[in-house]
Protein backbone atom coordinates (compact mmCIF):
# COMPACT_ATOMS: atom_id res chain seq x y z
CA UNK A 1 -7.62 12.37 6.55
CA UNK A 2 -7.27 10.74 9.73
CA UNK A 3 -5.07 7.80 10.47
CA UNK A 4 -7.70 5.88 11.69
CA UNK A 5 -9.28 6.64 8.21
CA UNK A 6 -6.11 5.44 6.29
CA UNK A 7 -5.61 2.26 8.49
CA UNK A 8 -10.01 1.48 7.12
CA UNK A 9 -8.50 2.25 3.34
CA UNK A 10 -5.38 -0.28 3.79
CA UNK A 11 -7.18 -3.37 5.14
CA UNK A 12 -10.48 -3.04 3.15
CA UNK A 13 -7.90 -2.65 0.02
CA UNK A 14 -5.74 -5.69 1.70
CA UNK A 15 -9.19 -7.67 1.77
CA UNK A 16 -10.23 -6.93 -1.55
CA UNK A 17 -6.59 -8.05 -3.15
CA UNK A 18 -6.78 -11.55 -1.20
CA UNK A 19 -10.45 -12.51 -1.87
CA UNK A 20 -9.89 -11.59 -5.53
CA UNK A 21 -6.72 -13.67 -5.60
CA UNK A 22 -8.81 -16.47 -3.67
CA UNK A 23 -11.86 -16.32 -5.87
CA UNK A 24 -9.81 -16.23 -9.18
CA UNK A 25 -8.22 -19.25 -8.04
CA UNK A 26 -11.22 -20.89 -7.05
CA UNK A 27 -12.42 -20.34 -10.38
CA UNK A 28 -9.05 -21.98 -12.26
CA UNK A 29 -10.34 -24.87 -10.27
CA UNK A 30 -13.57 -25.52 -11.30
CA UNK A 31 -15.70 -24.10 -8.00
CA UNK A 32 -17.38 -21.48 -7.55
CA UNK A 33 -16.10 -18.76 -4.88
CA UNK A 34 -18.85 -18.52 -2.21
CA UNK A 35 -16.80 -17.19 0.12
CA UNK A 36 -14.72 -15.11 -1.27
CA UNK A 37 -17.14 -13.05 -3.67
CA UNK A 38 -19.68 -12.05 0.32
CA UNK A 39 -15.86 -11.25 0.94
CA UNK A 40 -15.20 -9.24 -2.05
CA UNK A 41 -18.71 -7.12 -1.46
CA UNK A 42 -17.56 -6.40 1.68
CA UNK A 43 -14.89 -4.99 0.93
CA UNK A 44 -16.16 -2.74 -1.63
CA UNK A 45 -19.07 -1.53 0.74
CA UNK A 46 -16.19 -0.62 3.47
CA UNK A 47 -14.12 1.02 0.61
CA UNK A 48 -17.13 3.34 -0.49
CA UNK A 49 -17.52 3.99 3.27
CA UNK A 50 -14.42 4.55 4.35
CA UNK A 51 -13.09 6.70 1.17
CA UNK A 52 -16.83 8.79 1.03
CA UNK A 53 -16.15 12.43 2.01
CA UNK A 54 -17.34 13.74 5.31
CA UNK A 55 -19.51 16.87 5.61
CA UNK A 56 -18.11 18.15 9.29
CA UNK A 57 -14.47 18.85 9.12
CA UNK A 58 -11.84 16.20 10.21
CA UNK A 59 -10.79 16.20 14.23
């Protein structure tokens, strides 16, 4: 894999570990985590993106 690649995979995985740690402490508060959950989705969708395999091969 490209670095390019590997630098998507490290700050979708960054974003997913903060706006889980965010939303879990929203919840221990008594709100509910607007924010962070559209943040958490997003994350996941650039995950899947980022991690799917390619069918050409890499440059």
């Amino acid at each position: 894999m490209s670095g390019r690649r590997w630098a998507g995979i490290l700050v979708m995985t960054l974003v997913l570990v903060t706006s889980t740690v965010f939303a879990v402490s929203e919840l221990l508060a008594g709100s509910f985590p607007r924010h962070a959950v559209g943040a958490i989705v997003a994350s996941v969708v650039g995950l899947v993106l980022f991690c799917r395999p390619r069918d050409g091969p890499e440059r």
